[in-house]
N, C-alpha and C. Protein backbone atom coordinates (compact mmCIF):
# COMPACT_ATOMS: atom_id res chain seq x y z
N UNK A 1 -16.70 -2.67 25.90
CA UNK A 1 -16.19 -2.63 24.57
C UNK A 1 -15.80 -3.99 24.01
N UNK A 2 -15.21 -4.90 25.15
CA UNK A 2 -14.65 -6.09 23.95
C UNK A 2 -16.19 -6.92 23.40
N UNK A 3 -16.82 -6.91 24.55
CA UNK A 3 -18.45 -7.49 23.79
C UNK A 3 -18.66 -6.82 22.29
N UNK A 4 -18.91 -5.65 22.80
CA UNK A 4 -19.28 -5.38 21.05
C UNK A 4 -18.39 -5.46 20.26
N UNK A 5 -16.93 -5.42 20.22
CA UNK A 5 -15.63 -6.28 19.28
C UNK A 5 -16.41 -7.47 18.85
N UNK A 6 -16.42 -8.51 19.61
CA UNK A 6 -16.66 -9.66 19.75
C UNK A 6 -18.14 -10.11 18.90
N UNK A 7 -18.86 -9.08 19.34
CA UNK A 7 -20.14 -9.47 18.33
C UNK A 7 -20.32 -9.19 17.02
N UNK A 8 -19.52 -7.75 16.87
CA UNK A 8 -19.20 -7.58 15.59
C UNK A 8 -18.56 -8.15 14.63
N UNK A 9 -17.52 -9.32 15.35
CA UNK A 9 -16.58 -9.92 14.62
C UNK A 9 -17.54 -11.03 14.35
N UNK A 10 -18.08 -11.86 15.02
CA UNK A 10 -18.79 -12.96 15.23
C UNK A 10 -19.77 -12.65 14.36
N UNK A 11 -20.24 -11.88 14.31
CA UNK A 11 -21.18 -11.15 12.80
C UNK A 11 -21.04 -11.04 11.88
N UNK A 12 -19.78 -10.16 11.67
CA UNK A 12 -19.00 -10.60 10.33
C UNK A 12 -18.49 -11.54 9.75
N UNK A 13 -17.85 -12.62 10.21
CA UNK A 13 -17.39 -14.06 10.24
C UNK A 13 -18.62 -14.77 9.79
N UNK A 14 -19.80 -14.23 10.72
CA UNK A 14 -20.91 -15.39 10.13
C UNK A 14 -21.08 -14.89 8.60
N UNK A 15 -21.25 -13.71 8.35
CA UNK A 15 -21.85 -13.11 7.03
C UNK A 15 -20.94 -13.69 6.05
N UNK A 16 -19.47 -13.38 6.08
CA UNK A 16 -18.37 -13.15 5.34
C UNK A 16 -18.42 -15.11 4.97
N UNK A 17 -18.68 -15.70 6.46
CA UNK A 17 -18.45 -17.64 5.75
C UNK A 17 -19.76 -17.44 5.03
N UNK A 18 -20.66 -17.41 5.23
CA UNK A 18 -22.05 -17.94 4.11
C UNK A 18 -21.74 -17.01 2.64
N UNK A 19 -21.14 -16.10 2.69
CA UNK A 19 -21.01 -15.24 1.45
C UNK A 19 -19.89 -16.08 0.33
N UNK A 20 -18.80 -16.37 1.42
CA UNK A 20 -17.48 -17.11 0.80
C UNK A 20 -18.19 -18.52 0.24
N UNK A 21 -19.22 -19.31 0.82
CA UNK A 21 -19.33 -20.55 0.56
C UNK A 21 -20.12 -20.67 -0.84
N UNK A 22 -21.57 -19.45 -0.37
CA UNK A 22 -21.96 -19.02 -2.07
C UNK A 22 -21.28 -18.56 -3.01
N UNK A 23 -20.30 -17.96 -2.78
CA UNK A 23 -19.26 -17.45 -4.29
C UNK A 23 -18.29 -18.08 -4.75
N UNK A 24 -18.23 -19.11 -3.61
CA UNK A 24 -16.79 -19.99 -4.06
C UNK A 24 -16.75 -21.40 -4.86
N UNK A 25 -18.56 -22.01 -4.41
CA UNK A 25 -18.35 -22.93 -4.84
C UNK A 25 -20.53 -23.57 -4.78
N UNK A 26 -21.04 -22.91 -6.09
CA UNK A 26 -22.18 -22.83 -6.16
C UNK A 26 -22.82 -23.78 -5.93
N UNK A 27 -23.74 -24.50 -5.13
CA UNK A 27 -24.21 -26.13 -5.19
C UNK A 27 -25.14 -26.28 -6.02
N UNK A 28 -25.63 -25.37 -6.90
CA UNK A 28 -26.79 -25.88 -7.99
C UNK A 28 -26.67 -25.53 -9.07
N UNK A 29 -25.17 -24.96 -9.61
CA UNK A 29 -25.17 -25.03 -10.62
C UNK A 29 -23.91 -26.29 -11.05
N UNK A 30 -23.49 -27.09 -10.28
CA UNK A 30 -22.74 -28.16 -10.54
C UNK A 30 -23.30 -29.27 -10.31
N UNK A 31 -23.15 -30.08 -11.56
CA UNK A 31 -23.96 -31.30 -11.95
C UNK A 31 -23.31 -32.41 -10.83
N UNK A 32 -24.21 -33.24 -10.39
CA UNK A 32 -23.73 -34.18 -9.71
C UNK A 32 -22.98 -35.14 -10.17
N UNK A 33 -22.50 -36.22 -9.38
CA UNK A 33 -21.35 -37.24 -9.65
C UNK A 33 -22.39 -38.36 -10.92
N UNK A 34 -23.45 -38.65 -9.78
CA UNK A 34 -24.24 -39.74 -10.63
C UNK A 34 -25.08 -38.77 -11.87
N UNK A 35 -25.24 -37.40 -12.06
CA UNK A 35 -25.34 -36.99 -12.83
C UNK A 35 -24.95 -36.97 -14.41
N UNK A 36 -23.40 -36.35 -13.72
CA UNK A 36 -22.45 -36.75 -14.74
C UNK A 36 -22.19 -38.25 -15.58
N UNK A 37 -21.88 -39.06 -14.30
CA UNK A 37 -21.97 -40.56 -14.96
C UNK A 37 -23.28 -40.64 -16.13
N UNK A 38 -24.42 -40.40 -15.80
CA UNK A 38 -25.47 -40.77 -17.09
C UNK A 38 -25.63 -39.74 -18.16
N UNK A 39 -24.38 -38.60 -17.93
CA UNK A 39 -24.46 -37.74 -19.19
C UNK A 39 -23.24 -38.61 -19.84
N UNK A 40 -22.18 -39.52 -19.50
CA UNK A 40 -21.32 -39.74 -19.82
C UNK A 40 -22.09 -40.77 -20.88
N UNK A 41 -22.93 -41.93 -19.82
CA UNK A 41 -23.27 -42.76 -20.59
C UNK A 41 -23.95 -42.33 -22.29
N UNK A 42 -24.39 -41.76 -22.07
CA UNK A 42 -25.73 -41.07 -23.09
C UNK A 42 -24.60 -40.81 -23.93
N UNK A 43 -23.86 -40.20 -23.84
CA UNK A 43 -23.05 -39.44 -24.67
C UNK A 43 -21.90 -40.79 -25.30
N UNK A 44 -21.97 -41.53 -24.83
CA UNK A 44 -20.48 -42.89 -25.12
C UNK A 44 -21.93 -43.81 -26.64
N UNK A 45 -23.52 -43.54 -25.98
CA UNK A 45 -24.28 -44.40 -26.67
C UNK A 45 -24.89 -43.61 -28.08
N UNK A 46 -24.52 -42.33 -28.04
CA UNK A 46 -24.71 -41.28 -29.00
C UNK A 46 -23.48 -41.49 -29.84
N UNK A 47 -21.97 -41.57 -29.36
CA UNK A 47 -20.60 -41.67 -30.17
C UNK A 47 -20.43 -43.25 -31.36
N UNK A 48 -21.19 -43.89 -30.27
CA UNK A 48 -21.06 -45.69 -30.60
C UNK A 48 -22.25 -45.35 -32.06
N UNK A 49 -23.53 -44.93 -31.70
CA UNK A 49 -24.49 -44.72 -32.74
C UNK A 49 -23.99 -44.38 -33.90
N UNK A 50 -23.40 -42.61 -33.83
CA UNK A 50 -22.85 -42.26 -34.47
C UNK A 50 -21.51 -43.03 -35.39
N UNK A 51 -20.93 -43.58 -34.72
CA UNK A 51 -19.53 -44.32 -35.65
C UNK A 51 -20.25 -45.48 -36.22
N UNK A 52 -20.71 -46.16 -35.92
CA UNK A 52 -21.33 -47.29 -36.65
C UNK A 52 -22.28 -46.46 -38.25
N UNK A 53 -22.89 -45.76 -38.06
CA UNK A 53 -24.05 -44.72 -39.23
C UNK A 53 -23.07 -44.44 -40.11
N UNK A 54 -21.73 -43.32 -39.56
CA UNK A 54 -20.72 -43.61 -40.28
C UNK A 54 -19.78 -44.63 -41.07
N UNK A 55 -19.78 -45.64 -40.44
CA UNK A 55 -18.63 -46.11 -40.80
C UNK A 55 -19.13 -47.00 -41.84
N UNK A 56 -21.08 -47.51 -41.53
CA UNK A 56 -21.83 -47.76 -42.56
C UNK A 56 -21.69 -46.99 -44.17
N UNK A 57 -21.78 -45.89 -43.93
CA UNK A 57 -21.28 -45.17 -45.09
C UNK A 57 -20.27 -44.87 -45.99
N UNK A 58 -19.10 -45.08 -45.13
CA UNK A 58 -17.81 -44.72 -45.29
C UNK A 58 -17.71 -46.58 -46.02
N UNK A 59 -18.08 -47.62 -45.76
CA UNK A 59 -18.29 -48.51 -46.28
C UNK A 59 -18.80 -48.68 -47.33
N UNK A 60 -19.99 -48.21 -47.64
CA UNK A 60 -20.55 -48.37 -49.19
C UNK A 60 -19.88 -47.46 -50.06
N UNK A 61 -18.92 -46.26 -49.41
CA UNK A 61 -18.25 -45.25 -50.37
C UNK A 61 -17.11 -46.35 -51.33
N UNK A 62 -16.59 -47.02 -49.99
CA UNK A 62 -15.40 -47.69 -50.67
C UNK A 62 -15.88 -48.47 -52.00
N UNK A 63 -17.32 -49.27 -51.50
CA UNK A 63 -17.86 -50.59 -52.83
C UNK A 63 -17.99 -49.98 -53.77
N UNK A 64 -18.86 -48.39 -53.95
CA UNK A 64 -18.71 -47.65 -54.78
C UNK A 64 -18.12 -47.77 -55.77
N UNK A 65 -16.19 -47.32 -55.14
CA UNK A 65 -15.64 -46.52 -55.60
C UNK A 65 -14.52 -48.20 -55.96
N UNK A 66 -14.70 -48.58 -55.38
CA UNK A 66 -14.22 -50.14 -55.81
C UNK A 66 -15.36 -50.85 -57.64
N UNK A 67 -16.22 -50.74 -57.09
CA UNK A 67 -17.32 -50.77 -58.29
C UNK A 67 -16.68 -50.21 -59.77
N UNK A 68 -16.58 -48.84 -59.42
CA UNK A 68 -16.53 -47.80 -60.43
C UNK A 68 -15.33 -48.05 -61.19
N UNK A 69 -14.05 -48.54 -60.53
CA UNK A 69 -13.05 -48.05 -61.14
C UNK A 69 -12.21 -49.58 -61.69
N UNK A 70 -12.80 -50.93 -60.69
CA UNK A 70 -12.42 -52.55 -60.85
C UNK A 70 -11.36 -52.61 -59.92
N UNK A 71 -10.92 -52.13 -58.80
CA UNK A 71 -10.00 -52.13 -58.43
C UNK A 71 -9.90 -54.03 -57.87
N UNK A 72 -8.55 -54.14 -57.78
CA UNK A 72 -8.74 -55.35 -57.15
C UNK A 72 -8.39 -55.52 -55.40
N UNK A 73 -8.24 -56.41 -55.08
CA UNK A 73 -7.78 -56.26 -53.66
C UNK A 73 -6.51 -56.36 -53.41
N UNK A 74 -5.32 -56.70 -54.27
CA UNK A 74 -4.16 -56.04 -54.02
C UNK A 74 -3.70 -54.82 -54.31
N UNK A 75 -4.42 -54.08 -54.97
CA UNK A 75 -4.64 -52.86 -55.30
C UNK A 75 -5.32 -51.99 -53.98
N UNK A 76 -6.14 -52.13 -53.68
CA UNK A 76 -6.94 -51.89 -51.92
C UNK A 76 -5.80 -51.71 -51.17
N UNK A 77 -5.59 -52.98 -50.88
CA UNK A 77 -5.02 -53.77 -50.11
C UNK A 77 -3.14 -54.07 -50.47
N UNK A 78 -2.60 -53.54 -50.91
CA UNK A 78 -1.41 -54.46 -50.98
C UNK A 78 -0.62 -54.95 -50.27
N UNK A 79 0.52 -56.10 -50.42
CA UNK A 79 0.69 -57.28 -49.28
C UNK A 79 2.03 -57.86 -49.91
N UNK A 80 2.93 -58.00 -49.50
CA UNK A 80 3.57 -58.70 -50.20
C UNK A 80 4.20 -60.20 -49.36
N UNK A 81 4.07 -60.94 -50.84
CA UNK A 81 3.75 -62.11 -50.74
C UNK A 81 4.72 -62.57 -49.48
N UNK A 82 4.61 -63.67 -48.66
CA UNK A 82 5.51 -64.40 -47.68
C UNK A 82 6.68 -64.87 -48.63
N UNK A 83 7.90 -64.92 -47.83
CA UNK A 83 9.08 -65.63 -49.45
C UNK A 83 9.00 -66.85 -48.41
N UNK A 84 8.44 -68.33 -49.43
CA UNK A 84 9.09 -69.15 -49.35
C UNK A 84 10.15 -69.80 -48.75
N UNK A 85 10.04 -70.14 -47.44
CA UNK A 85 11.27 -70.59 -46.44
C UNK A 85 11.57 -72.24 -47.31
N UNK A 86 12.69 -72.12 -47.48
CA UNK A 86 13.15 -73.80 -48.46
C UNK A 86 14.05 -74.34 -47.27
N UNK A 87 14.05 -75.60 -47.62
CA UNK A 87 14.70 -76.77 -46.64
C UNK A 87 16.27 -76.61 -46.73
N UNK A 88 16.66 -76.98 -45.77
CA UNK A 88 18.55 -76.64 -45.79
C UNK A 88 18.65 -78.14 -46.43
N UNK A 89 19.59 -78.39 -47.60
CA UNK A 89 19.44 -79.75 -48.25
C UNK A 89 21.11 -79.97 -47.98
N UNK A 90 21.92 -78.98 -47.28
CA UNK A 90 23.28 -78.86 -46.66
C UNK A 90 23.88 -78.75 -45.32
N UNK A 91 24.58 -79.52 -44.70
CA UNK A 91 25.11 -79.46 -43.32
C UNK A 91 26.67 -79.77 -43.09
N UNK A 92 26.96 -78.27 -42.67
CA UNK A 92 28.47 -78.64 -42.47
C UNK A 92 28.22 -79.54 -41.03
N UNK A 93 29.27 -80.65 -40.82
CA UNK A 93 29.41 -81.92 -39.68
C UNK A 93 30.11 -80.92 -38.83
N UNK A 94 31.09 -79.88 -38.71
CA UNK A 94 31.83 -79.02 -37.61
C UNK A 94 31.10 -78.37 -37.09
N UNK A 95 30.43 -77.26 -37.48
CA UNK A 95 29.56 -76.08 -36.94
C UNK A 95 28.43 -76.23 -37.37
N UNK A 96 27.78 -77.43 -37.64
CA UNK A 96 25.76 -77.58 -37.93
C UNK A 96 25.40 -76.69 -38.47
N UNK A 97 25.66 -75.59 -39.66
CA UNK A 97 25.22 -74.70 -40.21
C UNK A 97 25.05 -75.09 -41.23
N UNK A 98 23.82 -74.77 -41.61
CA UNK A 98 22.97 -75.36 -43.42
C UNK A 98 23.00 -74.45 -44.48
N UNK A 99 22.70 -75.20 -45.45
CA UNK A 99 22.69 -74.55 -46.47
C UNK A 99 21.53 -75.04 -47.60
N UNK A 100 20.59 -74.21 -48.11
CA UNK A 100 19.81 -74.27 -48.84
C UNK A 100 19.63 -75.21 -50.37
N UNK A 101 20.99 -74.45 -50.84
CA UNK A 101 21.97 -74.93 -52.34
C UNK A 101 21.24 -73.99 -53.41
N UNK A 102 20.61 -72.93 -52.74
CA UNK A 102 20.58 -71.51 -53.08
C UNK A 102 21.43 -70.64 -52.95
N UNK A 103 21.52 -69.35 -54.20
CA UNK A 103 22.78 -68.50 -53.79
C UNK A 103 24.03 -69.16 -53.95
N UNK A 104 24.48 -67.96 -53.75
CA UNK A 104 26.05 -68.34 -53.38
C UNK A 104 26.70 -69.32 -52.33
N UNK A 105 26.91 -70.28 -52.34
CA UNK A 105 27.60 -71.40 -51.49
C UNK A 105 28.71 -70.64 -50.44
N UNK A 106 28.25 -71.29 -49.01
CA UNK A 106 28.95 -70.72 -47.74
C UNK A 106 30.29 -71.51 -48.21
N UNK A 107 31.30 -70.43 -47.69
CA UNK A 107 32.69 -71.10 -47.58
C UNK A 107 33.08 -72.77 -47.12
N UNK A 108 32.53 -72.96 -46.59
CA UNK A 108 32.56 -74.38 -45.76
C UNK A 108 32.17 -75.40 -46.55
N UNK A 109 31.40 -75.20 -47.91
CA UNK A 109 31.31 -76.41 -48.86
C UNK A 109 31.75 -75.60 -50.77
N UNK A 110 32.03 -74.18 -50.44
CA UNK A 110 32.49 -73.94 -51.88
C UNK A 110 33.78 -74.78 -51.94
N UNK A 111 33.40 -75.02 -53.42
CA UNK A 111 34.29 -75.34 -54.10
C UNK A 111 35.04 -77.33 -53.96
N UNK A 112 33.85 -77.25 -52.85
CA UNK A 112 34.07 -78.52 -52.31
C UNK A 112 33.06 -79.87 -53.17
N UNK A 113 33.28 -81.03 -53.01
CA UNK A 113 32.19 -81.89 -53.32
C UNK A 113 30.77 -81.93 -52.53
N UNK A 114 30.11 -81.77 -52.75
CA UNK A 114 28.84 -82.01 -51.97
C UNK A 114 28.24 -82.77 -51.51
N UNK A 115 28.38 -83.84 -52.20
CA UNK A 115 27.75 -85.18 -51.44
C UNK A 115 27.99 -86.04 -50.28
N UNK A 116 29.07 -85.53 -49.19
CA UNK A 116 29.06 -85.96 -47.98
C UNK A 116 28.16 -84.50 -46.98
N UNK A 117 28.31 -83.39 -47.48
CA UNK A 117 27.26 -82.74 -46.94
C UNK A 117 25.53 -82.79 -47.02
N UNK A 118 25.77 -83.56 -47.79
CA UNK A 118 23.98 -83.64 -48.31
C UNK A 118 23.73 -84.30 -46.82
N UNK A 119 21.87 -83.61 -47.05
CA UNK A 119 20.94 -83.92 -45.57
C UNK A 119 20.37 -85.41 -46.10
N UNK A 120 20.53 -86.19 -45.18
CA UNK A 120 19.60 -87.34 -45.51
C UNK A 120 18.15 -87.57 -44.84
């Protein structure tokens, strides 16, 4: 009796692994590694095609529509201007802090004479 246990099991085991290996994990219907890689490629050289065709278009929409209406390029585009950084033409001698002779005058020369603070 344990023989035929034994063969039966050994029988089943064989059947049951080749059955488990086909249902679990198909080898021809999954694309390979280097497969995949040249569907990737194809597909990155199809996206690149594509956005450029587009973006060609999406480009002449704008000249168009720039054309049509006179827009200008701060209008497009708007920006506002850089402000003008001006020279400190003021220096308190205690704490080296300047002053433009814009605005309102820092405490440290209101009300004061100016001409020993002037920058030379």
């Amino acid at each position: 009796m344990p023989s035929s246990q034994s063969s039966s099991s050994s029988s089943s085991s064989s059947s049951s692994s080749s059955s488990s290996s086909s249902s679990s994990f198909p080898r021809n219907s999954m694309p390979s590694y280097s497969e995949l890689l040249a569907q990737k490629k194809s597909l990155d050289a199809q996206i690149a095609q594509a956005h450029k065709a587009e973006s060609v278009q999406a480009l002449a929409t704008v000249h168009e529509l720039i054309a049509e209406f006179g827009f200008t390029a701060q209008q497009v585009f708007p920006w506002k201007p850089q402000p003008k950084k001006v020279a400190a033409k003021y220096r308190d001698p205690d704490t080296g802090a300047t002053w433009s002779g814009r605005g309102k005058p820092p405490q440290w020369i209101a009300g004061k004479d100016r001409a020993p603070f002037v920058i030379a």
